[in-house]
N, C-alpha and C. Protein backbone atom coordinates (compact mmCIF):
# COMPACT_ATOMS: atom_id res chain seq x y z
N UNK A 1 114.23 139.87 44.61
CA UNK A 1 113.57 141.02 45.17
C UNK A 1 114.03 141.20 46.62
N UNK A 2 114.21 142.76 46.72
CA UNK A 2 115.14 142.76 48.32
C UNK A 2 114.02 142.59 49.52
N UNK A 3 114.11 142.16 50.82
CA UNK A 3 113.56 142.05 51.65
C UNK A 3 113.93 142.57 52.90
N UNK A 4 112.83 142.93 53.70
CA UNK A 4 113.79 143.85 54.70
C UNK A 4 113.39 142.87 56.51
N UNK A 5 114.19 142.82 57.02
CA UNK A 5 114.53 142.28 57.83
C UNK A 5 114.45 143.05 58.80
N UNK A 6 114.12 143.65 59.73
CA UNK A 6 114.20 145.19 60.68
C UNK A 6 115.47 145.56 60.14
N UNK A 7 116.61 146.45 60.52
CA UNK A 7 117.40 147.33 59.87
C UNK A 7 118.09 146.72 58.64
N UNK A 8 117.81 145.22 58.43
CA UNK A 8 118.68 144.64 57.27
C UNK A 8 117.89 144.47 56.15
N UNK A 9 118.76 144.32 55.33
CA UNK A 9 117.96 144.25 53.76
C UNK A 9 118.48 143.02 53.10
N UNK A 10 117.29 141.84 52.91
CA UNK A 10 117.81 140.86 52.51
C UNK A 10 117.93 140.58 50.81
N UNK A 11 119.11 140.98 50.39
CA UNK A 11 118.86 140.58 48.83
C UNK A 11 118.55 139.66 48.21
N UNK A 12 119.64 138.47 48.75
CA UNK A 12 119.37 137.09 47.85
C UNK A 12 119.57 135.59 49.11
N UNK A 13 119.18 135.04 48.93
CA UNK A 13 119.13 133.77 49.95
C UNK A 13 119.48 132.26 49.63
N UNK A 14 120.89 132.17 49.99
CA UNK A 14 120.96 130.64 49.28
C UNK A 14 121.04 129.38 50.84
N UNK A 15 120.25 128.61 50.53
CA UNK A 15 120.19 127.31 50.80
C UNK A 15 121.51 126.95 51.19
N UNK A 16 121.99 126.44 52.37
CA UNK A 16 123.76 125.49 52.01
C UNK A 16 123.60 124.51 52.16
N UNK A 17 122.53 124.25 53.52
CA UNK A 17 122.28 122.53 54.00
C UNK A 17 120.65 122.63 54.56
N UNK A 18 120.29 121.48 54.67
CA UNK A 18 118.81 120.94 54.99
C UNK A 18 118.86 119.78 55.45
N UNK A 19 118.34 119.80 56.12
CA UNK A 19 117.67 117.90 56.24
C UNK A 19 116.27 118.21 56.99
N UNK A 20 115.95 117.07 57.81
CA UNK A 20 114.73 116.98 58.44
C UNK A 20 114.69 118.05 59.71
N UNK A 21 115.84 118.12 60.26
CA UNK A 21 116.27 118.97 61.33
C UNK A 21 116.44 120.10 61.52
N UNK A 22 117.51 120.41 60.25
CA UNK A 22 118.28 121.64 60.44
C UNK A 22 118.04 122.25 59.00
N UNK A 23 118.41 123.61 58.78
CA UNK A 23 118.35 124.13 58.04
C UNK A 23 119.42 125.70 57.82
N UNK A 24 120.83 125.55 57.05
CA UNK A 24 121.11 126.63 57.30
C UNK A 24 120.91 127.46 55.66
N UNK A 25 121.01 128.99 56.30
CA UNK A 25 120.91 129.75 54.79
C UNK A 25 121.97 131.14 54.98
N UNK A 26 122.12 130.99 53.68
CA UNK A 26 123.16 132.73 53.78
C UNK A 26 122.45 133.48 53.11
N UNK A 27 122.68 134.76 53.65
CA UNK A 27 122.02 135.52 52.89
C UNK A 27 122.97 136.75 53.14
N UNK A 28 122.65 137.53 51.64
CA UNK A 28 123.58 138.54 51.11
C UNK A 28 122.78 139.70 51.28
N UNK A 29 123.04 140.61 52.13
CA UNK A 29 122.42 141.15 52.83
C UNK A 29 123.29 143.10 53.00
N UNK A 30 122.49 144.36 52.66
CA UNK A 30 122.64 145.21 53.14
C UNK A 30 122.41 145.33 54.88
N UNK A 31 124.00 145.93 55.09
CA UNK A 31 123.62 145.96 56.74
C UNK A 31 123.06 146.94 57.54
N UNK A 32 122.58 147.39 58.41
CA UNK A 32 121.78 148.82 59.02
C UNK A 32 122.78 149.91 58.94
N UNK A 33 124.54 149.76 58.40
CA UNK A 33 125.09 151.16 58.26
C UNK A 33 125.25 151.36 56.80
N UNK A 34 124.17 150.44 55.90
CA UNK A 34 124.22 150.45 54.50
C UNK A 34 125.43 149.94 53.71
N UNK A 35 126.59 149.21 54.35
CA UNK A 35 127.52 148.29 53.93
C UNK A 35 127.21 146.84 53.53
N UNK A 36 127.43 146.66 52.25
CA UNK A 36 126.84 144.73 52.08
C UNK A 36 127.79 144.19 52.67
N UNK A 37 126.61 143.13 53.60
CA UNK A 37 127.87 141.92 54.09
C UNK A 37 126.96 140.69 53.47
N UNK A 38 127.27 140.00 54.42
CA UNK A 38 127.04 138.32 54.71
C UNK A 38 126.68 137.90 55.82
N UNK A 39 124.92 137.30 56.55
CA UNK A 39 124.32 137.08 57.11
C UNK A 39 124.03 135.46 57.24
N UNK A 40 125.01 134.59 57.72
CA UNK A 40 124.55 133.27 58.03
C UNK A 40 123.34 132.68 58.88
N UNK A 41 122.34 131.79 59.02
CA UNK A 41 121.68 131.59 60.04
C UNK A 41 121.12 129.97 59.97
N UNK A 42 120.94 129.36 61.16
CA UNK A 42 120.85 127.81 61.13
C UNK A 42 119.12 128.24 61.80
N UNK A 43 118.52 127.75 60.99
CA UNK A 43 116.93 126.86 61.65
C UNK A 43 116.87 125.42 61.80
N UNK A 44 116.70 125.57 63.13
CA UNK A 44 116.13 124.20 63.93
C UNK A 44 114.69 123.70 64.03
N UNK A 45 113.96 122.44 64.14
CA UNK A 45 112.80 122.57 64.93
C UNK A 45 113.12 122.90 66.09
N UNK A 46 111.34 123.75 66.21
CA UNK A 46 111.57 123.67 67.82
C UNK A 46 111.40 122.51 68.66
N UNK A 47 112.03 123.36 69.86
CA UNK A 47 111.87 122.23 70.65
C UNK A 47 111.33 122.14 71.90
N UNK A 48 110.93 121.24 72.83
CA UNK A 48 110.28 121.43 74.25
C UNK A 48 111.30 120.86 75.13
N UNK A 49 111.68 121.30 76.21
CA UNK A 49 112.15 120.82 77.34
C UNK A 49 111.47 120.83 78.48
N UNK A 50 111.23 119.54 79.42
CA UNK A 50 110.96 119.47 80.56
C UNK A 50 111.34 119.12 81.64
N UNK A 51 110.59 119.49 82.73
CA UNK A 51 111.46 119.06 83.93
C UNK A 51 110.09 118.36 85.18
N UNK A 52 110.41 116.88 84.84
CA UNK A 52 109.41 116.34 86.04
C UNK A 52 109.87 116.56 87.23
N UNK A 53 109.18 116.55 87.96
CA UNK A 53 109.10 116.87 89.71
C UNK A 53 108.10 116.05 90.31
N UNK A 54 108.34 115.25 91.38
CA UNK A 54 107.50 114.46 92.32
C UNK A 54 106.74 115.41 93.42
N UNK A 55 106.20 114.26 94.10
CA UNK A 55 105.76 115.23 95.25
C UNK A 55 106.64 115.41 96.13
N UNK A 56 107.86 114.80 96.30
CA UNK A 56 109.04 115.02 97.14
C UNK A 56 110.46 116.25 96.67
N UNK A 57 109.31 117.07 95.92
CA UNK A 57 110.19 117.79 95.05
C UNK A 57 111.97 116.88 94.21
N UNK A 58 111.65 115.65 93.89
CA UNK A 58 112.67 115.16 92.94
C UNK A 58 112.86 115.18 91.80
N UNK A 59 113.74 116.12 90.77
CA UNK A 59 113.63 116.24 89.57
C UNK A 59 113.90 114.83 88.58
N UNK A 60 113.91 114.83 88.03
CA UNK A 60 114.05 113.32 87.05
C UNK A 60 114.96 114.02 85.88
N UNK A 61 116.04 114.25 85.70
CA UNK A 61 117.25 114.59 84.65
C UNK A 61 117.48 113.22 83.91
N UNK A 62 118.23 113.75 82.75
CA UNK A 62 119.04 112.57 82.08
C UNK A 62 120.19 112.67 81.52
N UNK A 63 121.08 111.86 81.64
CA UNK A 63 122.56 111.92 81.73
C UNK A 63 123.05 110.82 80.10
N UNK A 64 123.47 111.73 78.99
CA UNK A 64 123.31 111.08 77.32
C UNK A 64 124.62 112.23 76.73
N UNK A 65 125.01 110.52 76.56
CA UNK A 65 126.33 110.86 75.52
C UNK A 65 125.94 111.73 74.23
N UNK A 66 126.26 112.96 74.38
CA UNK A 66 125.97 114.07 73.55
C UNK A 66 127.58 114.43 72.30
N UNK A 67 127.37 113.83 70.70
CA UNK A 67 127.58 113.55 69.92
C UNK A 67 129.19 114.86 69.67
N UNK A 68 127.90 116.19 69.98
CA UNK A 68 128.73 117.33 69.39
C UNK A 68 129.51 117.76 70.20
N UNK A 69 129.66 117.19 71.60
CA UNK A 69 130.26 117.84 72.67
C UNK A 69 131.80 116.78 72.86
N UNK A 70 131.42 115.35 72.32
CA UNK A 70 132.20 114.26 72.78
C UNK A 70 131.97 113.99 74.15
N UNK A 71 130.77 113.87 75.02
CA UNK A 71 131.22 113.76 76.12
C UNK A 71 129.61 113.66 76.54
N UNK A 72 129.39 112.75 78.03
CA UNK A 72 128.13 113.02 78.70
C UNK A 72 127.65 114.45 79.26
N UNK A 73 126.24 114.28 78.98
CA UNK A 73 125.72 115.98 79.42
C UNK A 73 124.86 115.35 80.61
N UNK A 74 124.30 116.53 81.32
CA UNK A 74 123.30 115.97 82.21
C UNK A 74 122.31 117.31 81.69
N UNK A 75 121.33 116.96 81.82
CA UNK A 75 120.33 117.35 80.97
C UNK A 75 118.71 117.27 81.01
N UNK A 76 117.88 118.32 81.10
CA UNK A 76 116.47 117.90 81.36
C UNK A 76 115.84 116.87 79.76
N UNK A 77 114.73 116.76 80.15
CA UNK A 77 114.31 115.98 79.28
C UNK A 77 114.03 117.17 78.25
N UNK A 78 114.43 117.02 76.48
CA UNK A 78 114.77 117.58 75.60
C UNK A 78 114.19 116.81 74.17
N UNK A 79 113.39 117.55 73.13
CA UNK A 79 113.00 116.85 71.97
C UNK A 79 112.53 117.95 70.91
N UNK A 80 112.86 117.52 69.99
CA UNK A 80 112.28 117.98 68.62
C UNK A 80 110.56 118.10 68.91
N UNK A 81 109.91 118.91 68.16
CA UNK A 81 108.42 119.16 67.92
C UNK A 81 108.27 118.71 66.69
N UNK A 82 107.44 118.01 66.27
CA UNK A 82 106.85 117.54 65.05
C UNK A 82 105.66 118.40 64.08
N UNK A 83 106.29 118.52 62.87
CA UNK A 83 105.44 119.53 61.99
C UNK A 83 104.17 119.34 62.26
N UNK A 84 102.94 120.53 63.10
CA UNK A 84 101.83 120.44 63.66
C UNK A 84 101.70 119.76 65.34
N UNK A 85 102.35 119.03 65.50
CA UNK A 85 102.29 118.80 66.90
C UNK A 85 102.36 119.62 67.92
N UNK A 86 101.15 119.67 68.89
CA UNK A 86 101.08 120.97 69.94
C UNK A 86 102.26 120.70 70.78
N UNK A 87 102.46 121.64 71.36
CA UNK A 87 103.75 121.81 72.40
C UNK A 87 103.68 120.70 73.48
N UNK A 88 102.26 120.42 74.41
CA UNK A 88 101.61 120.02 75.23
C UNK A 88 102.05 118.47 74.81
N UNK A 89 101.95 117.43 73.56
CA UNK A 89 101.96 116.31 73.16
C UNK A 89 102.86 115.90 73.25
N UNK A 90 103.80 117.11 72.08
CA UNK A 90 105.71 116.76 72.67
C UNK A 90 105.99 116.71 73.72
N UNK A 91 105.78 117.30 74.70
CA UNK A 91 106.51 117.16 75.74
C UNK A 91 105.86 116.21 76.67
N UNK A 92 105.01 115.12 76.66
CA UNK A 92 104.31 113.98 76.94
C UNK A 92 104.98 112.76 76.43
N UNK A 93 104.96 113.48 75.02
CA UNK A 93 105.86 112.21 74.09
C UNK A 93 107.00 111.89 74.55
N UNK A 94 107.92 112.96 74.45
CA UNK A 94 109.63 113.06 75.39
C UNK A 94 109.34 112.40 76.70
N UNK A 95 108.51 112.92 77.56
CA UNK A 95 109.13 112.15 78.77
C UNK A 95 108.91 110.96 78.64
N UNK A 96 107.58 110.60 78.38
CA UNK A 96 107.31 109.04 77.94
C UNK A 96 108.52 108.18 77.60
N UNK A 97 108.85 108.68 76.32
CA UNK A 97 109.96 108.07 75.49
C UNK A 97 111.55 108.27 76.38
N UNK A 98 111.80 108.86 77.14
CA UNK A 98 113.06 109.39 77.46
C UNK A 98 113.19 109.40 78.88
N UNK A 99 112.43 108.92 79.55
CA UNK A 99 112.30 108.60 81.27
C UNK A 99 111.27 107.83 81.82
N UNK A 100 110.19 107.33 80.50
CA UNK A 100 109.38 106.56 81.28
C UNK A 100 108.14 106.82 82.06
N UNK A 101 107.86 108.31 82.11
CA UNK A 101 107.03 109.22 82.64
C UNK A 101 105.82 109.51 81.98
N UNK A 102 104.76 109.71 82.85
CA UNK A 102 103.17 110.26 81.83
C UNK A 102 103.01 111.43 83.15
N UNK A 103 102.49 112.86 82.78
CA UNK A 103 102.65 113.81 83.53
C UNK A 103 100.90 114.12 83.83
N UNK A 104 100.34 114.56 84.69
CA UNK A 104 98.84 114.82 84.18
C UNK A 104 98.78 116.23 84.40
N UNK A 105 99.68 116.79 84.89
CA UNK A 105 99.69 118.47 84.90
C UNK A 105 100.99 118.99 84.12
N UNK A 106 100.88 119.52 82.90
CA UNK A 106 102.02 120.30 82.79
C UNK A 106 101.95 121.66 82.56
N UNK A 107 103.20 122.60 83.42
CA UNK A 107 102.73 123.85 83.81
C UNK A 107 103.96 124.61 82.40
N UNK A 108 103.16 124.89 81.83
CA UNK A 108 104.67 126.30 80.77
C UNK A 108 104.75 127.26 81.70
N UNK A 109 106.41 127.07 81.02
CA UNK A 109 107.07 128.19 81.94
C UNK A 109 108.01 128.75 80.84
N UNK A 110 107.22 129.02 79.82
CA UNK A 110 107.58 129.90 78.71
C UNK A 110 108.85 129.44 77.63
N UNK A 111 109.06 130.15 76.94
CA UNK A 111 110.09 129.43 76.07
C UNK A 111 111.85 130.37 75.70
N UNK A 112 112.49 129.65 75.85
CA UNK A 112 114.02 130.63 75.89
C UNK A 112 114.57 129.63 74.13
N UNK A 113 115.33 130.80 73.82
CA UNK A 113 115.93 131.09 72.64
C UNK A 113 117.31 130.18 72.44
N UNK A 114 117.87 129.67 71.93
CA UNK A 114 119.30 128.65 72.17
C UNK A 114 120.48 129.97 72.04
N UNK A 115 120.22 130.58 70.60
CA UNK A 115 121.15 131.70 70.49
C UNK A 115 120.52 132.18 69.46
N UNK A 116 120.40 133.69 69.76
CA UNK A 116 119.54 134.40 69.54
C UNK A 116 120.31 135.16 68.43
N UNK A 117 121.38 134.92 68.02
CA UNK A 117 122.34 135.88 66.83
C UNK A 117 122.35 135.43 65.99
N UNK A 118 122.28 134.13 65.81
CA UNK A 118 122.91 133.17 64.83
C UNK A 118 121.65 131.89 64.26
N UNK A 119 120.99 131.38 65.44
CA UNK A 119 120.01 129.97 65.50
C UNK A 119 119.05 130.19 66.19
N UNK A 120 117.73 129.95 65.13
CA UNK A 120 116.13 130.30 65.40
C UNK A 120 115.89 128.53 65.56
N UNK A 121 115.60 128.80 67.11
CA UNK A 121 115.09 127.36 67.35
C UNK A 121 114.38 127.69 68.83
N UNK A 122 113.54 128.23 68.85
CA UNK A 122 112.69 128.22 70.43
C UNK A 122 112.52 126.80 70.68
N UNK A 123 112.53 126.88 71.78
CA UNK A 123 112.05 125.76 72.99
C UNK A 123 111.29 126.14 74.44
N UNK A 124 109.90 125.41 74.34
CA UNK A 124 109.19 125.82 75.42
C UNK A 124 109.21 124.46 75.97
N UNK A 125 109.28 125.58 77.11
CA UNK A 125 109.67 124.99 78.67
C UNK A 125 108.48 124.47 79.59
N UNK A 126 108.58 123.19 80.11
CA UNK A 126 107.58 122.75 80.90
C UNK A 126 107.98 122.03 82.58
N UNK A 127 107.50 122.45 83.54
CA UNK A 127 106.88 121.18 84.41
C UNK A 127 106.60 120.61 84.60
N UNK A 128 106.83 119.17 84.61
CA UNK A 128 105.63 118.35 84.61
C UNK A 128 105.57 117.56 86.26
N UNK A 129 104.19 117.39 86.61
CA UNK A 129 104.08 117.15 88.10
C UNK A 129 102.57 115.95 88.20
N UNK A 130 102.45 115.68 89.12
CA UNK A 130 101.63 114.24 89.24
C UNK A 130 101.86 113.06 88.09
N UNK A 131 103.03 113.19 88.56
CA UNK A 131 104.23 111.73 87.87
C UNK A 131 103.32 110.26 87.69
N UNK A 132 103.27 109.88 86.81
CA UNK A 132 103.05 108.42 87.07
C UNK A 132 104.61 107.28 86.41
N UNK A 133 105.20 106.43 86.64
CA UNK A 133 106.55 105.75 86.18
C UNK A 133 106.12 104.55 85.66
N UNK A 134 106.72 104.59 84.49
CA UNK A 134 106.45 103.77 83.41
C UNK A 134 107.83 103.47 83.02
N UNK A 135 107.66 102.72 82.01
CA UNK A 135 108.79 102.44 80.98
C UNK A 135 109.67 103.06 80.05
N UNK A 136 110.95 103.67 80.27
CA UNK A 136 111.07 104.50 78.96
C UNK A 136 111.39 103.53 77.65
N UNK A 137 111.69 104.11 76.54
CA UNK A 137 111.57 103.99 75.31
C UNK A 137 112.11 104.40 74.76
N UNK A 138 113.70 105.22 74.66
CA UNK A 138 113.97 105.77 73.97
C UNK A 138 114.21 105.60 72.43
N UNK A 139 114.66 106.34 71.52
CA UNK A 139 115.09 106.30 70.01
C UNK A 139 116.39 105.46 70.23
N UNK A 140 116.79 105.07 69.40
CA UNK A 140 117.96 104.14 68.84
C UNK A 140 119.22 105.11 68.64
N UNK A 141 118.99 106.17 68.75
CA UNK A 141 120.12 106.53 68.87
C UNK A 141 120.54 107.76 69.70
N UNK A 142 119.78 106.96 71.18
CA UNK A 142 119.64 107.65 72.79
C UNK A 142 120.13 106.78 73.12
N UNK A 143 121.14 107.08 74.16
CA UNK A 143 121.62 106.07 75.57
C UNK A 143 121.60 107.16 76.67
N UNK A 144 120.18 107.00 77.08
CA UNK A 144 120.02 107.63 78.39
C UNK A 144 120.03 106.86 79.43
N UNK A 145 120.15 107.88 80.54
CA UNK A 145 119.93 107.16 82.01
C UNK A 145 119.32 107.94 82.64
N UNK A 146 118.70 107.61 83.43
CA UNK A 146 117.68 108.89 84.27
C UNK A 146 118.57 109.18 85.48
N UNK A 147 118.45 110.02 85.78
CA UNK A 147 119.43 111.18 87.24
C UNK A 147 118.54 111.73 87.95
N UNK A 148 118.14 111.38 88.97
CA UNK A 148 117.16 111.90 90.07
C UNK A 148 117.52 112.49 91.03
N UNK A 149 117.58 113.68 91.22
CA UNK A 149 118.15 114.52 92.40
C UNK A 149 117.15 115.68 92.64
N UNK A 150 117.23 115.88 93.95
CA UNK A 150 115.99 116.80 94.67
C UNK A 150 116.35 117.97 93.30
N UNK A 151 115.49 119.05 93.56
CA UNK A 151 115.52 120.42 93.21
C UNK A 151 116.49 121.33 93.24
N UNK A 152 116.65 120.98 94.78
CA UNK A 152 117.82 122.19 95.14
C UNK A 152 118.86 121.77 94.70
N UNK A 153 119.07 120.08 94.72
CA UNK A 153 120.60 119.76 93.75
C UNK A 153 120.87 120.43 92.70
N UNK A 154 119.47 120.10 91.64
CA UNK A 154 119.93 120.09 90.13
C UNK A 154 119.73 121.72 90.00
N UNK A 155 119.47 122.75 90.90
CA UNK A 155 120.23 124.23 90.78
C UNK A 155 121.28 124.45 91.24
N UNK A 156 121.88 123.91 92.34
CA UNK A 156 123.22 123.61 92.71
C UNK A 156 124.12 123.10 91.18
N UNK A 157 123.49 122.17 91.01
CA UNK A 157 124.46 121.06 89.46
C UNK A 157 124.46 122.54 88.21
N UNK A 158 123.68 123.38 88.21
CA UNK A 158 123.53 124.74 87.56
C UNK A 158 124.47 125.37 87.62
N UNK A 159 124.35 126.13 88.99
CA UNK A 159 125.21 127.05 89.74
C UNK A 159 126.91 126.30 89.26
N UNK A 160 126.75 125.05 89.51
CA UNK A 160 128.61 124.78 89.64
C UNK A 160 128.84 124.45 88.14
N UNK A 161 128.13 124.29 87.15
CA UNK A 161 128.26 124.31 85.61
C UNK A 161 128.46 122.81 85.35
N UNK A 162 127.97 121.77 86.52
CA UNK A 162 127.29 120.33 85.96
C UNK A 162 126.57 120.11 84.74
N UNK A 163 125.57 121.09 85.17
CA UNK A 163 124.61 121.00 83.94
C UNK A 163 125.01 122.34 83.25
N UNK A 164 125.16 122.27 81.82
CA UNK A 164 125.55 123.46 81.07
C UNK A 164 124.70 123.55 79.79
N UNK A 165 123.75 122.56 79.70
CA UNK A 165 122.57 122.80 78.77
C UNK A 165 121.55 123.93 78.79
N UNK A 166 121.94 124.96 77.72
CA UNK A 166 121.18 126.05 78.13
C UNK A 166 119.67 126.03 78.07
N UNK A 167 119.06 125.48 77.59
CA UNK A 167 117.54 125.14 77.99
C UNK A 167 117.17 124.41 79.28
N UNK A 168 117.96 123.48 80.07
CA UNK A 168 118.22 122.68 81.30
C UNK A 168 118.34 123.89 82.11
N UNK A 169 119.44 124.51 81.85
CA UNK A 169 119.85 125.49 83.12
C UNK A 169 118.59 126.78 83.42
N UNK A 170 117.91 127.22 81.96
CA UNK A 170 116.68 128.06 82.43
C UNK A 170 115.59 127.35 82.93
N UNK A 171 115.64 126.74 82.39
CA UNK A 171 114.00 125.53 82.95
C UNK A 171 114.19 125.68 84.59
N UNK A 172 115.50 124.58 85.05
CA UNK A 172 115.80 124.09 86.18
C UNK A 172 115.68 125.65 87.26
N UNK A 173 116.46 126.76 86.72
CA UNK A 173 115.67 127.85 87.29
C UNK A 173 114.34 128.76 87.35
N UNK A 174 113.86 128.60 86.38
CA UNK A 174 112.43 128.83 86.41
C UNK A 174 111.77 127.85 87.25
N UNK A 175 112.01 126.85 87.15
CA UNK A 175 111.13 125.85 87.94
C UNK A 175 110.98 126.17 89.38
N UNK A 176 112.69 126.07 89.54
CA UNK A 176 113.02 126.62 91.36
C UNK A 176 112.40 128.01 91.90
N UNK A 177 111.82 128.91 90.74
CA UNK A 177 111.23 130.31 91.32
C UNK A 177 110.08 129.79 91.05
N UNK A 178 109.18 129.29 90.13
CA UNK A 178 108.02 129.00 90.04
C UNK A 178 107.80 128.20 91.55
N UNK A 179 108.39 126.98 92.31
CA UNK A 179 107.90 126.31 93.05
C UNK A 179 107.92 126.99 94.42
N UNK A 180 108.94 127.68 94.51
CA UNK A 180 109.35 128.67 95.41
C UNK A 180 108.19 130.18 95.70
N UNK A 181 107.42 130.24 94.73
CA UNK A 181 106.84 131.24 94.91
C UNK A 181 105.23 130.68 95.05
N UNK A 182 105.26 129.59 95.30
CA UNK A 182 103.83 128.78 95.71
C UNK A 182 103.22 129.08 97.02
């Protein structure tokens, strides 16, 4: 049975891959100038990214050999959401697990899209501030390191394409207008 999509019309929908993570599907699809094509799309969980800050305005980044890239990223703190888990928990859980951090304020600063043509995977974005430092913990198949550099660095590390994680790079600027406009 066809389904309509805003200008698209979805006919039929096949499955290619799944796991716990990911999910892609094709779908055979009338297009908005009424030509059939072919409509690929990958679902992700979502995910939360954050960015701790001290009272010395110091961000807490992490610097992890990233699989698909071949190469180290530098990177805010980043995680999967768990089926039912509030946004607020994940991103408690992550820093915990991934820098060692327990936050007692975290401020959303809304959520940005990875790619918006192709892969439905929101990620909301947080602050987190009145730091306490703990132990991290990461998963077994994390090799992080924590990267601590003021504020104005890690928009500088932005600006010069250090950091090229597109959830890192909006956060790290939202953050800098959010603190900036205090």
């Amino acid at each position: 049975m066809a389904q309509k999509n805003g200008p698209w019309t979805i006919q039929e929908t096949h499955e290619k891959y799944q796991n716990s993570f990911i999910n892609v599907r094709e779908d055979q699809v009338v297009q908005p100038d009424g030509q059939p094509g072919m409509y690929t799309t990958v679902k992700m969980k979502p995910g939360v990214a954050i960015l701790p800050i001290d009272n010395n305005s110091n961000v807490y980044l992490i610097r992890q050999f990233r699989y698909a890239l071949g190469k180290e990223s530098i990177e805010v703190v980043c995680g999967a959401v768990e089926e039912d888990e509030p946004w607020q928990e994940a991103a408690q859980r992550e820093i915990a697990e991934e820098v060692g951090i327990k936050a007692s304020e975290l401020i959303d600063l809304g959520v940005v899209d990875l790619d918006t043509s192709i892969v439905r995977c929101p990620v909301q974005m947080f602050l987190a501030k009145q730091l306490t430092l703990t132990e991290a913990n990461p998963e077994g198949t994390e090799t992080i390191k924590t990267v601590k550099v003021s504020l104005d660095t890690a928009v500088q590390m932005v600006m010069d394409s250090v950091i090229t994680h597109a959830p890192s790079c909006v956060l790290i600027l939202k953050a800098r207008n959010y603190i900036y406009q205090l």
